[in-house]
Protein backbone atom coordinates (compact mmCIF):
# COMPACT_ATOMS: atom_id res chain seq x y z
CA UNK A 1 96.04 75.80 132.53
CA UNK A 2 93.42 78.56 131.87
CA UNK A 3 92.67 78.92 128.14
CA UNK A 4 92.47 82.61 128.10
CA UNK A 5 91.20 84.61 124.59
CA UNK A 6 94.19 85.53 122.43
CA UNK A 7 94.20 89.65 122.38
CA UNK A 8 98.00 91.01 121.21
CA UNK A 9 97.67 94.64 121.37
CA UNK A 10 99.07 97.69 118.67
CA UNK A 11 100.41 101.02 119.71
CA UNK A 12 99.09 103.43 116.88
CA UNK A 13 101.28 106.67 118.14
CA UNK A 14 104.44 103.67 116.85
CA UNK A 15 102.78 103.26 113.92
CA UNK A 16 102.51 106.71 112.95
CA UNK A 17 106.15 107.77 113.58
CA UNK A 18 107.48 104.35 111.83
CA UNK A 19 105.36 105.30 108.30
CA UNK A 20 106.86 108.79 108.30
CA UNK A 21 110.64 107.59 109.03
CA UNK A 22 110.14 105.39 106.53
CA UNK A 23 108.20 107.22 103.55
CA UNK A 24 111.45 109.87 104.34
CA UNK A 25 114.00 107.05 103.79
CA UNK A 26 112.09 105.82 100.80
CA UNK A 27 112.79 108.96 98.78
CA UNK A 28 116.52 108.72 99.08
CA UNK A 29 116.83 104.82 97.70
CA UNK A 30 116.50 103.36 93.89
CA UNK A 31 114.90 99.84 95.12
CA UNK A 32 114.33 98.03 98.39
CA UNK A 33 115.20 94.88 100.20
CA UNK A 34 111.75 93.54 101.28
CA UNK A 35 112.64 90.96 104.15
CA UNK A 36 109.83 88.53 105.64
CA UNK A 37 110.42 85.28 107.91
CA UNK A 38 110.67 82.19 105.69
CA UNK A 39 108.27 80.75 108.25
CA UNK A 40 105.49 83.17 107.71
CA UNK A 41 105.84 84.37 104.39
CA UNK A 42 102.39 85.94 104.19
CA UNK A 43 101.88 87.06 108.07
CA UNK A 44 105.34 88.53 108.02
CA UNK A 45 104.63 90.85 105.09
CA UNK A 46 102.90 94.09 104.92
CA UNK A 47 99.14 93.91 103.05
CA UNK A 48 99.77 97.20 101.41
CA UNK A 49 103.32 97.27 100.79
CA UNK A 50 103.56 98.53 97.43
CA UNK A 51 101.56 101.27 98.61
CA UNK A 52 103.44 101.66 101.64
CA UNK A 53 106.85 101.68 99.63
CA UNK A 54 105.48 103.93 96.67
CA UNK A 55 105.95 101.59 93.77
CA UNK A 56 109.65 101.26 94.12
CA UNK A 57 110.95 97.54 92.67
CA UNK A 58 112.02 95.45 95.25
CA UNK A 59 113.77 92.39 95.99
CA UNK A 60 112.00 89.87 98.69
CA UNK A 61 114.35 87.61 100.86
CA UNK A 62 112.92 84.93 102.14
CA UNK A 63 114.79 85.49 105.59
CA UNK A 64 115.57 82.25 108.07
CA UNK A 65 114.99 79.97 105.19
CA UNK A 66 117.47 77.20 107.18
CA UNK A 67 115.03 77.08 109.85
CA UNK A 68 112.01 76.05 106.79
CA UNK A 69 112.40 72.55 104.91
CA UNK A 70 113.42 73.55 101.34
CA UNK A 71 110.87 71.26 99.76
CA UNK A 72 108.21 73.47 101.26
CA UNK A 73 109.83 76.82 100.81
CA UNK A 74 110.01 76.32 96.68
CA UNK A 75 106.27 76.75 96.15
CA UNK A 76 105.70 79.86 98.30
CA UNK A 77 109.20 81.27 96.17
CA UNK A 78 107.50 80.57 92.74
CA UNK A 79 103.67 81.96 94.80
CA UNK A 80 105.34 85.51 95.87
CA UNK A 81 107.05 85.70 92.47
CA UNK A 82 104.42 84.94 90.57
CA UNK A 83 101.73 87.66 92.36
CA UNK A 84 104.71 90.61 93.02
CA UNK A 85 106.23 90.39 89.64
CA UNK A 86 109.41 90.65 91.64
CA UNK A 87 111.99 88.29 92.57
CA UNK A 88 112.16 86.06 95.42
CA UNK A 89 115.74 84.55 96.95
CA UNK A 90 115.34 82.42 100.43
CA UNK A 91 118.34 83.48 102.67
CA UNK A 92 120.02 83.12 106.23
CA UNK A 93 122.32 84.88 108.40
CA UNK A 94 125.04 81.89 108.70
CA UNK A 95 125.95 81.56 104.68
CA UNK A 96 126.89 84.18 102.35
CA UNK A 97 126.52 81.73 99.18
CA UNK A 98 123.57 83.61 98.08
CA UNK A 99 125.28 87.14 98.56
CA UNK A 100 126.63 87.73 94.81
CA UNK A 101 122.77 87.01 93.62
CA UNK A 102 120.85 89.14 96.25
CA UNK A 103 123.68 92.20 95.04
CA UNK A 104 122.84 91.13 91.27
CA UNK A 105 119.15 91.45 91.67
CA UNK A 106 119.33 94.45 93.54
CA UNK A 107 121.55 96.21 90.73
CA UNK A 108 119.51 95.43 88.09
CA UNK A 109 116.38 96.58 89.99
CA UNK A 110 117.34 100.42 90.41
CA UNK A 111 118.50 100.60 86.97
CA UNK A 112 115.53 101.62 85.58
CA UNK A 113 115.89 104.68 87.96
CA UNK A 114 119.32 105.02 87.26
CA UNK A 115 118.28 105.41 83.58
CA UNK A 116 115.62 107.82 84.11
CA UNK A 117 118.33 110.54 86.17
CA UNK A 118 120.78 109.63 83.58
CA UNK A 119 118.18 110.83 80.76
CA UNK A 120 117.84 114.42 82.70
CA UNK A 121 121.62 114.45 82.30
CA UNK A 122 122.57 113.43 85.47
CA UNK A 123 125.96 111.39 85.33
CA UNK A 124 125.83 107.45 86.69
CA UNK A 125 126.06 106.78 90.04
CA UNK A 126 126.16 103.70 92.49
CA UNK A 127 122.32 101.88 92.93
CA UNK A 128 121.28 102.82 96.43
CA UNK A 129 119.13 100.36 97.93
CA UNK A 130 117.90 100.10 101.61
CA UNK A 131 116.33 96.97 103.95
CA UNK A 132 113.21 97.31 105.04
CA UNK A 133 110.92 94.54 106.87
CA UNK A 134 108.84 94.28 110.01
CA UNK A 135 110.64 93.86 113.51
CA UNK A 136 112.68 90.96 114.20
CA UNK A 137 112.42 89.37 110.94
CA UNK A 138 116.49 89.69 110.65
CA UNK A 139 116.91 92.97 108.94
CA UNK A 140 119.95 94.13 110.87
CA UNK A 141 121.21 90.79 110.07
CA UNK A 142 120.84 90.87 106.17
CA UNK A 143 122.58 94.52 106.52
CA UNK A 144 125.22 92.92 108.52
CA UNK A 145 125.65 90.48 106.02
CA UNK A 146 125.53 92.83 103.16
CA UNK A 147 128.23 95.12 104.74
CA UNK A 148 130.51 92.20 106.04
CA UNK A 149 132.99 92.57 102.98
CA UNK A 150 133.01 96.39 102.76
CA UNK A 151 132.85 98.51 106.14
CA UNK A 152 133.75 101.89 103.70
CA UNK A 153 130.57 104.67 104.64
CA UNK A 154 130.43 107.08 102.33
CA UNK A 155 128.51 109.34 104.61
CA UNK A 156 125.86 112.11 103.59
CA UNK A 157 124.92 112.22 99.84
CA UNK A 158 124.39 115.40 98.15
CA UNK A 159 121.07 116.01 98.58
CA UNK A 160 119.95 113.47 101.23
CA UNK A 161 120.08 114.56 104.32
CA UNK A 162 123.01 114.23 106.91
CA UNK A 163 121.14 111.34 109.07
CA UNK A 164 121.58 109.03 106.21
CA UNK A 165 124.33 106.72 106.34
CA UNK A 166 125.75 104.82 103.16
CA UNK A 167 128.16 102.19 103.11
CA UNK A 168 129.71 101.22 99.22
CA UNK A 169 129.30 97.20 98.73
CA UNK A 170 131.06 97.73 95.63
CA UNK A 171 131.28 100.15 92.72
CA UNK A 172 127.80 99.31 91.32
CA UNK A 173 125.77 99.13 94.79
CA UNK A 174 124.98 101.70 98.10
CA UNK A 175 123.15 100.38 101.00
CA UNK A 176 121.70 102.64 103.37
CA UNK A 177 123.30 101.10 106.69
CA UNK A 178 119.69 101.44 108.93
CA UNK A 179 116.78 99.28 108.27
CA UNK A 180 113.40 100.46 107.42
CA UNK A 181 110.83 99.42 110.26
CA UNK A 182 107.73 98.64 108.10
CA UNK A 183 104.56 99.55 111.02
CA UNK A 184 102.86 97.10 112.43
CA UNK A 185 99.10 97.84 112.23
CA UNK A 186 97.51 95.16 112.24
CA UNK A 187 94.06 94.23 113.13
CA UNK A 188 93.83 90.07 111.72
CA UNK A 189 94.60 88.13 115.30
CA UNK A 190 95.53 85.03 113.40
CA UNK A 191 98.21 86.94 111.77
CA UNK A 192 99.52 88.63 115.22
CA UNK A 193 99.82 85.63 117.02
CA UNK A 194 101.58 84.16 114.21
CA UNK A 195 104.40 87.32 114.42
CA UNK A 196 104.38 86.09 117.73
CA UNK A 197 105.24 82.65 117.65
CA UNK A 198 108.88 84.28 115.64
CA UNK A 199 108.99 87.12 118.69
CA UNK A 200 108.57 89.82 115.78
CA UNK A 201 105.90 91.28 118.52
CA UNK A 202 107.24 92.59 121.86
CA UNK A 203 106.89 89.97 124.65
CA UNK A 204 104.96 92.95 126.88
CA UNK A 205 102.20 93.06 124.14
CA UNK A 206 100.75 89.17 125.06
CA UNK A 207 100.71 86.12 127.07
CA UNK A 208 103.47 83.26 127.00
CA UNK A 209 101.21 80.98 128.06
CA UNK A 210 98.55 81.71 125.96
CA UNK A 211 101.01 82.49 122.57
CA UNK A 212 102.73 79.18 123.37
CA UNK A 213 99.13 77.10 123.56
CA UNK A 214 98.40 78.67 120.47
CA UNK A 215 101.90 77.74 118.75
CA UNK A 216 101.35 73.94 119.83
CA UNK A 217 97.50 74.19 118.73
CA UNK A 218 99.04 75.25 115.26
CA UNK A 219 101.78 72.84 115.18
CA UNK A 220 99.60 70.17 115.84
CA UNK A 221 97.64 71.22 112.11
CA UNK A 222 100.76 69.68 110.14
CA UNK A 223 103.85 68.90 112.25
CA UNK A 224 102.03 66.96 114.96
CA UNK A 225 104.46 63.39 115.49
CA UNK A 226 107.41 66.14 115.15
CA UNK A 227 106.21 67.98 118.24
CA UNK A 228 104.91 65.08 119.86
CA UNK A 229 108.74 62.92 119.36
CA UNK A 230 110.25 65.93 119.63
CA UNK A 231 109.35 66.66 123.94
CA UNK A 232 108.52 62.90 124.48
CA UNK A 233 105.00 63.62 125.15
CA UNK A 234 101.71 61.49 123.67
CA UNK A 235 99.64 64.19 124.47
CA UNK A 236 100.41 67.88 123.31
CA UNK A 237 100.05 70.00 125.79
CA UNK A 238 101.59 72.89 127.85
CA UNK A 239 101.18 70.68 131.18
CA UNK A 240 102.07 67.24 129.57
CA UNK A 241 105.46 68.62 128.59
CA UNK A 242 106.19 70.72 131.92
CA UNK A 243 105.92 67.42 133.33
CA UNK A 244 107.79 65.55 131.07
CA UNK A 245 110.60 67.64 131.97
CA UNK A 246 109.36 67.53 135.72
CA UNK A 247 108.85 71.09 135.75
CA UNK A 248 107.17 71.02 138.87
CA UNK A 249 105.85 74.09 141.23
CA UNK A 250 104.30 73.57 144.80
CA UNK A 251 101.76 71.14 144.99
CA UNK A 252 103.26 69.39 142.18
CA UNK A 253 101.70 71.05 139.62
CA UNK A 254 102.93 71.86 136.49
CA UNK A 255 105.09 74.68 135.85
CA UNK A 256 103.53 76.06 132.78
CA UNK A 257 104.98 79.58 133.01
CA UNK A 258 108.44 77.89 132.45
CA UNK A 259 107.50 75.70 130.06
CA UNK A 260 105.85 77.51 127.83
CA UNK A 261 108.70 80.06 127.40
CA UNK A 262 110.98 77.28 126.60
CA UNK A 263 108.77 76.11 124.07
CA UNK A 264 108.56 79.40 122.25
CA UNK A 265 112.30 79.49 122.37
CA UNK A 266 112.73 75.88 121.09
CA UNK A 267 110.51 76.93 117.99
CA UNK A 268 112.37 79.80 117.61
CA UNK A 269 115.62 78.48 117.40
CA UNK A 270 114.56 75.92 115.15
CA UNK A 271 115.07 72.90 118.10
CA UNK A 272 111.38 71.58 117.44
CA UNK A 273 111.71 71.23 113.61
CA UNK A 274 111.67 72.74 110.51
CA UNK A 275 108.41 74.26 109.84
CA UNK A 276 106.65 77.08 107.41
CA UNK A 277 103.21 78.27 109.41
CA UNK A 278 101.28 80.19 106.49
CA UNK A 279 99.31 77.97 104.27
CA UNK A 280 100.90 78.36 100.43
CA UNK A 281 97.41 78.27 99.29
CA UNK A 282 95.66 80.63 101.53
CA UNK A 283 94.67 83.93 99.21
């Protein structure tokens, strides 16, 4: 297979719109939900995002954590708590053990807020709290989660204007029900093809065949014997596993188109292993 040069491209005119709708969400909400893929902590975050979300507190879930080994995942929990002053709770879509915590923290978060109208004379009201994150790192999913034991929308707010959406979790907590779409410029490759490798990029913006070379060239860093038992193969490559699976096109060469999409969705859905990307002690 050609080894083309990795290039994932950015659409500035997105960027632009996605800042303003969310700097006008921001100025409804008390806190945030910061979600990032528990496989790329770092790459799946935003550089700036205090700046980006104006100082408010926020609480960072550690999204897809069952598809990350645990013994891994505790250092980069103690690393982001330790450099946001904020706290740090690894979750997934499939349990809701962790849901009376992530509500807790997110409480106690906007009360300082709360406080502060409540000192202008302002009576008490329910925290309101949205999710923000960039694409496909499972925001709509942490909503959905959020949301699963209380469908009641309490519509507009006085105030907040009539596109906003609430729905009451319980008497202390308000989640506004659409998720923030932190923008995506970004400029560092490494970190692109990484948001690639968890399809937080859109699939028209790069290469299978070149994203999935790089995924197995990454892989092969730490988690090389997994990938290697894992497709059967002693040597790691695009065109070793298409023919492992006798994925063959005419001439009997390897199909790598088709295998390199199924490799991207075997990491994806966790099939390969268990694996965090970022390095805990990268800066």
């Amino acid at each position: 297979m050609k080894k083309d040069k990795l290039h994932i491209h950015w659409y500035p005119g997105h960027i632009a719109k996605a800042e303003r709708k969310l700097k006008e969400q921001l100025t409804y909400v008390d806190a945030v939900i910061e979600v990032v893929d528990a496989r790329i902590p770092y790459s799946s975050g935003y550089n700036n995002i205090a700046g980006l979300l104006n100082g408010k507190p926020r609480l960072i879930l550690l999204n897809k954590s069952d598809l990350t080994e645990k013994t891994e995942l505790q250092p980069w929990i103690k690393k982001l708590e330790q450099e946001t002053n904020f706290p740090v709770i690894p979750t997934d879509a499939k349990s809701s053990k962790d849901l009376p915590a992530i509500i807790k923290k997110a409480v106690e978060l906007s009360e300082p807020r709360i406080q502060k109208l409540m000192s202008k004379g302002l009576l008490r009201r329910p925290a309101r709290v949205m999710v923000v994150g960039m694409p496909n790192v499972g925001k709509s999913s942490i909503i959905n989660k959020l949301t699963r034991s209380s469908k009641t929308k309490t519509g507009a707010k006085a105030g907040v204007t009539r596109q906003q959406q609430w729905v009451r979790i319980n008497p202390q907590l308000e989640l506004l029900d659409t998720p923030g779409i932190i923008p995506m410029k970004q400029d560092n490759q490494e970190v692109a093809k990484k948001l690639a490798f968890v399809n937080s990029v859109s699939e028209n913006a790069y290469s299978n065949e070149i994203i999935a070379n790089e995924l197995l060239e990454t892989l092969k860093v730490k988690y090389c014997n997994d990938v290697k038992n894992y497709y059967k193969v002693d040597n790691l490559t695009i065109e070793s596993i298409a023919e492992s699976r006798n994925w063959l096109i005419s001439g009997g060469q390897p199909d790598t188109e088709r295998a390199s999409a199924q490799i991207l969705r075997d990491f994806r859905e966790g099939k390969i292993g268990k694996f965090i990307l970022d390095d805990v002690n990268q800066e």
